[in-house]
C-alpha atoms as a PDB file:
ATOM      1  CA  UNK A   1      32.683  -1.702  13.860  1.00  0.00           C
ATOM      2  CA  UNK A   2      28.832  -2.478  14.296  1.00  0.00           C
ATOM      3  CA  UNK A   3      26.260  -1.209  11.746  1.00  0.00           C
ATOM      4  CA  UNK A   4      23.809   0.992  13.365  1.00  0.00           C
ATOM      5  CA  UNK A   5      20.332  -0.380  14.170  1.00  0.00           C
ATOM      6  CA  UNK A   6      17.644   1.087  11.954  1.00  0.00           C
ATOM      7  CA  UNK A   7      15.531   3.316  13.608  1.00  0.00           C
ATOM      8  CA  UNK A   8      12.786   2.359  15.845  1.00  0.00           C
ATOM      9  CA  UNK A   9       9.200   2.707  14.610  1.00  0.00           C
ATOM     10  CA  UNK A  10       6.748   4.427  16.888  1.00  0.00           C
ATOM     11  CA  UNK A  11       3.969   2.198  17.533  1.00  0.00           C
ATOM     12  CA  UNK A  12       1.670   4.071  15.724  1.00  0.00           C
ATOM     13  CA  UNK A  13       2.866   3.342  12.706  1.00  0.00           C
ATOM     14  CA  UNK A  14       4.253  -0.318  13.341  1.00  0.00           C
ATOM     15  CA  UNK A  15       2.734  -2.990  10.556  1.00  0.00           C
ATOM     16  CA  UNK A  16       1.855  -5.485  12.818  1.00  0.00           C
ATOM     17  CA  UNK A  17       0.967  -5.238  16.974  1.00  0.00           C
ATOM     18  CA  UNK A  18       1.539  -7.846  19.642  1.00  0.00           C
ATOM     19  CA  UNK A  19      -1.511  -9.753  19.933  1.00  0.00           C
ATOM     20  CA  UNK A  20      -1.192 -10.270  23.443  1.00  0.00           C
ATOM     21  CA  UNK A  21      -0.631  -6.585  24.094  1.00  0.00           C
ATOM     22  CA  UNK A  22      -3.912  -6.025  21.994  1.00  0.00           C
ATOM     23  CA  UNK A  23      -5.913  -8.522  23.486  1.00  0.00           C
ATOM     24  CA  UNK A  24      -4.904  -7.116  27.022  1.00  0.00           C
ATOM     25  CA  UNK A  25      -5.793  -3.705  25.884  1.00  0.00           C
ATOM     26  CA  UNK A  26      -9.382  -4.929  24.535  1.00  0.00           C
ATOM     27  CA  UNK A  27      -9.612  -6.864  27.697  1.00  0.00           C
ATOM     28  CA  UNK A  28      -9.190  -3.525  29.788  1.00  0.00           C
ATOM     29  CA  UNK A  29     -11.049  -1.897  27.521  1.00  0.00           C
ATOM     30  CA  UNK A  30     -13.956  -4.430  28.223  1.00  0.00           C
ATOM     31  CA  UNK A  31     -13.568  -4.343  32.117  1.00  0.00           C
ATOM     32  CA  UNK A  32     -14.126  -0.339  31.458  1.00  0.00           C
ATOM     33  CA  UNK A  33     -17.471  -0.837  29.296  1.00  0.00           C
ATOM     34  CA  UNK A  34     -18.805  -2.669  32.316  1.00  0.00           C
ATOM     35  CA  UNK A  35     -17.624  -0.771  35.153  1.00  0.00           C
ATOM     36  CA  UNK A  36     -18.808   2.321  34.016  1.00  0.00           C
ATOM     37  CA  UNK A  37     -21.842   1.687  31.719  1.00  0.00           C
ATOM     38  CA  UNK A  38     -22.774  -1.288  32.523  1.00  0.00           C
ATOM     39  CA  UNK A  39     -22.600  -2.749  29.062  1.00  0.00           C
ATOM     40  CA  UNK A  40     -21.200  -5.237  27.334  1.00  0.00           C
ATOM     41  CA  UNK A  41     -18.872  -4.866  24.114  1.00  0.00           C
ATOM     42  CA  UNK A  42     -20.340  -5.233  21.363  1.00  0.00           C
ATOM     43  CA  UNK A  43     -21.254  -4.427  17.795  1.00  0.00           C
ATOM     44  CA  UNK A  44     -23.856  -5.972  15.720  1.00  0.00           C
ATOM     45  CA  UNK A  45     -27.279  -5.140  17.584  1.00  0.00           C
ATOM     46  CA  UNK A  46     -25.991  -1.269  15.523  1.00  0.00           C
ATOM     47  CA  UNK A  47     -26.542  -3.125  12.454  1.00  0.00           C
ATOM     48  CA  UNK A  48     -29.800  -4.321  13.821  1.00  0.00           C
ATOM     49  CA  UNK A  49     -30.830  -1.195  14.719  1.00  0.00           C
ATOM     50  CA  UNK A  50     -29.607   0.316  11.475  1.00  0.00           C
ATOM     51  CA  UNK A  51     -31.572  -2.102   8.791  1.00  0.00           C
ATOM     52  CA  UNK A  52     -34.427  -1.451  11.640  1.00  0.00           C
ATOM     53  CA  UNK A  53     -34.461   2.154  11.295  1.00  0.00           C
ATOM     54  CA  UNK A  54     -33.924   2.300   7.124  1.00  0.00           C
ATOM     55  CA  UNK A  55     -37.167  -0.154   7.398  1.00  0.00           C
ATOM     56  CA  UNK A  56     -38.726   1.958   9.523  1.00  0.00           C
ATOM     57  CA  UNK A  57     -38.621   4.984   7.815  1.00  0.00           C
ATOM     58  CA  UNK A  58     -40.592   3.093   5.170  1.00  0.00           C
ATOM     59  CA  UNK A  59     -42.318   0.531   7.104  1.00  0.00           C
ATOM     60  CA  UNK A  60     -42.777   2.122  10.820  1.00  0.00           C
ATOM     61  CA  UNK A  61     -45.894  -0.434  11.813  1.00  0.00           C
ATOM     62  CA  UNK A  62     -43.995  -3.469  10.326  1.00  0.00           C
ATOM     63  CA  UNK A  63     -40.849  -2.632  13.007  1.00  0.00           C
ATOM     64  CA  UNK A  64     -43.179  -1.958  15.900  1.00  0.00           C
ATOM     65  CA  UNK A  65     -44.980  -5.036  15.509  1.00  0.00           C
ATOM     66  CA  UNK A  66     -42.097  -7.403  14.798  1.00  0.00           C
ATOM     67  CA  UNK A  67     -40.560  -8.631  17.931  1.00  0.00           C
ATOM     68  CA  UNK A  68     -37.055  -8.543  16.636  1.00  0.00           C
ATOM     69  CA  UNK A  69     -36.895  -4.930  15.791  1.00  0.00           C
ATOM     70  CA  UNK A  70     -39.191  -3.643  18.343  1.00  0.00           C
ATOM     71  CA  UNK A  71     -36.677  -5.322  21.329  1.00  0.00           C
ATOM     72  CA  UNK A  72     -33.960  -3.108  19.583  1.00  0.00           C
ATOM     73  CA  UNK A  73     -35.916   0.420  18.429  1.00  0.00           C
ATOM     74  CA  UNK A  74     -39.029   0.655  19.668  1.00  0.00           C
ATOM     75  CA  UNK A  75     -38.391   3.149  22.676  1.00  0.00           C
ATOM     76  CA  UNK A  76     -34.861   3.711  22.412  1.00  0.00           C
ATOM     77  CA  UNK A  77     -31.995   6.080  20.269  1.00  0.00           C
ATOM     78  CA  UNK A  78     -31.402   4.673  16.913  1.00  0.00           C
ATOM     79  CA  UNK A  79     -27.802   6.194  17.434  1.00  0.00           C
ATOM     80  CA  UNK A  80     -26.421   5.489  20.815  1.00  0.00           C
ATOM     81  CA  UNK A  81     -22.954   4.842  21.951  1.00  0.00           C
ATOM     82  CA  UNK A  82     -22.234   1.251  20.237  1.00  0.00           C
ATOM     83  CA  UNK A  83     -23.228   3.153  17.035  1.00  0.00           C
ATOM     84  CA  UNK A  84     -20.312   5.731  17.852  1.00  0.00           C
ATOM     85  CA  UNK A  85     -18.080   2.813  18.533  1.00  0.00           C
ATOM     86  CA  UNK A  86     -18.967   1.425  15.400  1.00  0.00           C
ATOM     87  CA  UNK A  87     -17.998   4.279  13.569  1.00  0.00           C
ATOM     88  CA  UNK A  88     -14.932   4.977  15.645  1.00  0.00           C
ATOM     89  CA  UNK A  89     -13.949   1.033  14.526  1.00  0.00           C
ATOM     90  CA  UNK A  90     -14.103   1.974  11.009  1.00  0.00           C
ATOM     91  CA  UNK A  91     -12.132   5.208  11.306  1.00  0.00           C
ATOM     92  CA  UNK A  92      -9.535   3.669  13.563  1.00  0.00           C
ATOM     93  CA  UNK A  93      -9.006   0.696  11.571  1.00  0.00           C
ATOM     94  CA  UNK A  94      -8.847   3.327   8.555  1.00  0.00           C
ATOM     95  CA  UNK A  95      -5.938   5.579   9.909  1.00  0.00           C
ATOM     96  CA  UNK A  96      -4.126   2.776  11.461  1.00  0.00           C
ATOM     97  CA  UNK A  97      -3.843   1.465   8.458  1.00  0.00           C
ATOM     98  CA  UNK A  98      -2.978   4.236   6.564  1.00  0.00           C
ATOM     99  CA  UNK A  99      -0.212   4.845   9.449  1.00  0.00           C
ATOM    100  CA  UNK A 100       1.348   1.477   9.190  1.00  0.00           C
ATOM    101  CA  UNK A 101       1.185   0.295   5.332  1.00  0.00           C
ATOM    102  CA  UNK A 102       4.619   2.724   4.711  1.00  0.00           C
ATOM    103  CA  UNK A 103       6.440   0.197   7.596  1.00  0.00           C
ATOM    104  CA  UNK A 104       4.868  -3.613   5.965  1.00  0.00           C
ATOM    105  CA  UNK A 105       6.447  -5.140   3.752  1.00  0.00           C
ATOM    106  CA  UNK A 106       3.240  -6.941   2.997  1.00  0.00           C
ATOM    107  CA  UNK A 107       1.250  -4.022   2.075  1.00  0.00           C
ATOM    108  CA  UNK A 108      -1.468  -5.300  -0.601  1.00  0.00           C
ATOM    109  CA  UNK A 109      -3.307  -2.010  -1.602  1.00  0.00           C
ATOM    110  CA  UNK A 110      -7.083  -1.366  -1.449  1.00  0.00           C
ATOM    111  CA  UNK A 111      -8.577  -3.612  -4.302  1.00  0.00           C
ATOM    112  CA  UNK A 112      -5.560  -5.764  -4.943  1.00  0.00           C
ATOM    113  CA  UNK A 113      -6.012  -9.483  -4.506  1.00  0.00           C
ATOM    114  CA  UNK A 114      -3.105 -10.541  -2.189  1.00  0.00           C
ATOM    115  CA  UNK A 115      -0.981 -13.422  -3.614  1.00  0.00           C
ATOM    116  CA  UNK A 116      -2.068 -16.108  -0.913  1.00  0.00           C
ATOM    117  CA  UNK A 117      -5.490 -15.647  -1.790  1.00  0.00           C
ATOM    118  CA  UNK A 118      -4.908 -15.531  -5.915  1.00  0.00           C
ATOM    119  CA  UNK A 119      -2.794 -18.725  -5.502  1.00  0.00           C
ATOM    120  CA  UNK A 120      -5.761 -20.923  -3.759  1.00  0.00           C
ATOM    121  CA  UNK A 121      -8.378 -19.007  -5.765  1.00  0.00           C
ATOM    122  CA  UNK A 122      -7.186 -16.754  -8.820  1.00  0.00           C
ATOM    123  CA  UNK A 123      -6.705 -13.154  -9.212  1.00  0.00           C
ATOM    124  CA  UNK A 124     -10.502 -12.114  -9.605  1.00  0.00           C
ATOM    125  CA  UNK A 125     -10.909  -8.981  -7.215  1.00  0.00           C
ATOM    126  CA  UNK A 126     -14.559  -9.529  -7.697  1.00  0.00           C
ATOM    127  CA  UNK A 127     -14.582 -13.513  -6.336  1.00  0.00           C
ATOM    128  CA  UNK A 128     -12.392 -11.623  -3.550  1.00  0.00           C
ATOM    129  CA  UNK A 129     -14.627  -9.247  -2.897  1.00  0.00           C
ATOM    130  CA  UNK A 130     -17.627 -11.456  -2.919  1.00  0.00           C
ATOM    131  CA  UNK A 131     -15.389 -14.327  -0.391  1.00  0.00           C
ATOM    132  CA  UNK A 132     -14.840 -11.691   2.323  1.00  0.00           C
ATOM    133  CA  UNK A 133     -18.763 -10.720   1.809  1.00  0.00           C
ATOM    134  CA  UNK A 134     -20.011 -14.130   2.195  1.00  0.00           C
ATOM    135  CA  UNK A 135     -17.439 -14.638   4.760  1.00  0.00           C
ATOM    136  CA  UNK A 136     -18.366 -12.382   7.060  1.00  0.00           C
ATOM    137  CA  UNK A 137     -22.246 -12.413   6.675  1.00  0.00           C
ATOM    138  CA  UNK A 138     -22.509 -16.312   7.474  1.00  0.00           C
ATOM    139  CA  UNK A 139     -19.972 -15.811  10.876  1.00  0.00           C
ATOM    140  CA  UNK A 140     -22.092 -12.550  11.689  1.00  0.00           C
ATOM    141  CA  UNK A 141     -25.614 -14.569  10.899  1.00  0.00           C
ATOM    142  CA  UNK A 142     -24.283 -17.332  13.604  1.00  0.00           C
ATOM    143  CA  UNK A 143     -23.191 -15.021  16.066  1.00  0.00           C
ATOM    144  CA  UNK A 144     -26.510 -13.406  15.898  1.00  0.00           C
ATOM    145  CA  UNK A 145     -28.408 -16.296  15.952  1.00  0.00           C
ATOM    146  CA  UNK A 146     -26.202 -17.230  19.100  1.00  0.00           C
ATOM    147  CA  UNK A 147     -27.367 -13.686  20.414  1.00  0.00           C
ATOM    148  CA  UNK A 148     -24.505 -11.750  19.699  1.00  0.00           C
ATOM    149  CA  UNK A 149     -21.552 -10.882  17.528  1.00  0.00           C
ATOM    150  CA  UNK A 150     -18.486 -11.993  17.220  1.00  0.00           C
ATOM    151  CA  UNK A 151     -16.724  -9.258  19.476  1.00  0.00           C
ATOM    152  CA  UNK A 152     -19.513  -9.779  21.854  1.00  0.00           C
ATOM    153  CA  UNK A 153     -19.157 -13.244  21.848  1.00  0.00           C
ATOM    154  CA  UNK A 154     -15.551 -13.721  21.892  1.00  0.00           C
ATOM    155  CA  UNK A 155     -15.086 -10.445  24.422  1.00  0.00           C
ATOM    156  CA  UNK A 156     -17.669  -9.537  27.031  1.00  0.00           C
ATOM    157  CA  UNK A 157     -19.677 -13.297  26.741  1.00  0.00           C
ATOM    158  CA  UNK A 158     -16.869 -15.383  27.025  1.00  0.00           C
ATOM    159  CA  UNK A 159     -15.727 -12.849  30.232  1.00  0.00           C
ATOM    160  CA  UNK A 160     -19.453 -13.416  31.587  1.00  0.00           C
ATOM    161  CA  UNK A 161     -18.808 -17.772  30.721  1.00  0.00           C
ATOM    162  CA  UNK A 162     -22.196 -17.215  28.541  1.00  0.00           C
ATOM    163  CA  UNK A 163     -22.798 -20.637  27.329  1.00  0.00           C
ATOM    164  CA  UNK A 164     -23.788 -19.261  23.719  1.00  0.00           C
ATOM    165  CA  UNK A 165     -20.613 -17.300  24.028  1.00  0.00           C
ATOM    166  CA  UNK A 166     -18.218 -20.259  24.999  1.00  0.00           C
ATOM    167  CA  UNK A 167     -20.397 -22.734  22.309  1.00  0.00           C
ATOM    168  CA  UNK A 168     -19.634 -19.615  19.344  1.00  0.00           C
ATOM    169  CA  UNK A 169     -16.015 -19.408  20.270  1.00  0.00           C
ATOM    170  CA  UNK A 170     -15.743 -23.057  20.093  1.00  0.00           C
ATOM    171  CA  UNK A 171     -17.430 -23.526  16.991  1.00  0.00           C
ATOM    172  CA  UNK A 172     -15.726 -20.631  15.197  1.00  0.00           C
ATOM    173  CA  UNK A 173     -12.035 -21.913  16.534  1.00  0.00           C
ATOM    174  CA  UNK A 174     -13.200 -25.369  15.165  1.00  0.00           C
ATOM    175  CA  UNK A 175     -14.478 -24.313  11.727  1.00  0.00           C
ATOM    176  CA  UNK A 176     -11.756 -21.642  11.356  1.00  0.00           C
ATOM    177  CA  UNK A 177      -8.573 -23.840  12.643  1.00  0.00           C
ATOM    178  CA  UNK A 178      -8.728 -26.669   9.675  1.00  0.00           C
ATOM    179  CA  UNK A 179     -10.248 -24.114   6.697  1.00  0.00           C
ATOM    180  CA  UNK A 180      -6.574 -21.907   8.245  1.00  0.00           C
ATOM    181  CA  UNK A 181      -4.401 -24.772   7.640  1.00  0.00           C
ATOM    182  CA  UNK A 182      -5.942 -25.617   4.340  1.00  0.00           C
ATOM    183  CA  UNK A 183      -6.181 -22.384   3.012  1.00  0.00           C
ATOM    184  CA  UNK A 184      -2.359 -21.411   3.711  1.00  0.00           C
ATOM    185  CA  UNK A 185      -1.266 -24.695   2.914  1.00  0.00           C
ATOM    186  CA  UNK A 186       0.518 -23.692  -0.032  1.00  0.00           C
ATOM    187  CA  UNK A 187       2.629 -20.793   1.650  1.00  0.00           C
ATOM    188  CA  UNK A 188       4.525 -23.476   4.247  1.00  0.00           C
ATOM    189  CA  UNK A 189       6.018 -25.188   0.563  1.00  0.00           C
ATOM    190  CA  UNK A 190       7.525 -21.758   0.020  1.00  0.00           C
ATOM    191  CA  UNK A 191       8.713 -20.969   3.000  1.00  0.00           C
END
């Protein structure tokens, strides 16, 4: 007699996805953005225009007369539709989330250090919190000084061959490659 299979989990609520599934989707998702707005994916010029806007409600001659902000504000919505996307990110990323921890086995909730990170680096959720700060800020600072983000990089530039795009992507596989195998080092002992 076989033992029944356990139940299938709707895909909604699955802990992990099929990358290449996902990266088709964002692909499509991509070819949409420029078919139909004539845009390309992206997120960080809403942070731009965000730190531009809090400055200008303080400081409206200092955004108008530097170049950076004015390309971004001066003349246009501070809220536009890559604003809405940004906020749809967050909330997406939020509920699938919530949707999914029930099925992983791997779970680590909100504020707990997870146990590859406290074995390379200790069990501080402040040095954690600080890491994925830094972390982040120094990839988004290159991206932007390569004239994008990451998603725009590594999505619609790379789909364009942007040479800033294809130079980010290479850079960021190159850095982020040897720091991977370093950091989880430790985890192929145990394994």
């Amino acid at each position: 007699m076989q033992s029944a299979s356990p139940p299938a989990v709707p895909i909604l609520q699955r802990a992990r996805w099929s990358p290449y599934a996902v990266g088709a989707g964002i692909g499509v998702l991509s070819w949409a953005t420029f078919a139909l707005m004539d845009k390309a994916l992206g997120t960080s010029t809403t942070f731009v225009r965000a730190a531009g806007s809090a400055i200008g409600a303080v400081a409206p001659d200092h955004v108008r007369e530097n170049a950076y902000y004015a390309k971004y504000l001066v003349g246009k919505p501070a809220f536009d539709w890559q604003f809405a996307l940004v906020i749809g990110l967050f909330l997406g990323a939020l509920t699938a989330a919530r949707m999914a921890r029930r099925n992983d086995p791997t779970y680590v909730p909100i504020g707990a250090v997870p146990a590859t990170w406290s074995a390379r680096f200790g069990p501080s959720r402040t040095r954690r919190a600080v890491g994925a700060f830094l972390g982040g800020a120094v990839l988004l600072i290159g991206a932007r000084l390569a004239g994008g983000c990451t998603s725009g990089h590594g999505i619609s530039g790379s789909l364009q061959l942007a040479a800033s795009s294809l130079t980010f992507i290479v850079a960021a596989f190159a850095v982020g490659i040897p720091f991977a195998l370093w950091f989880y080092a430790s985890d192929r002992g145990r394994s």
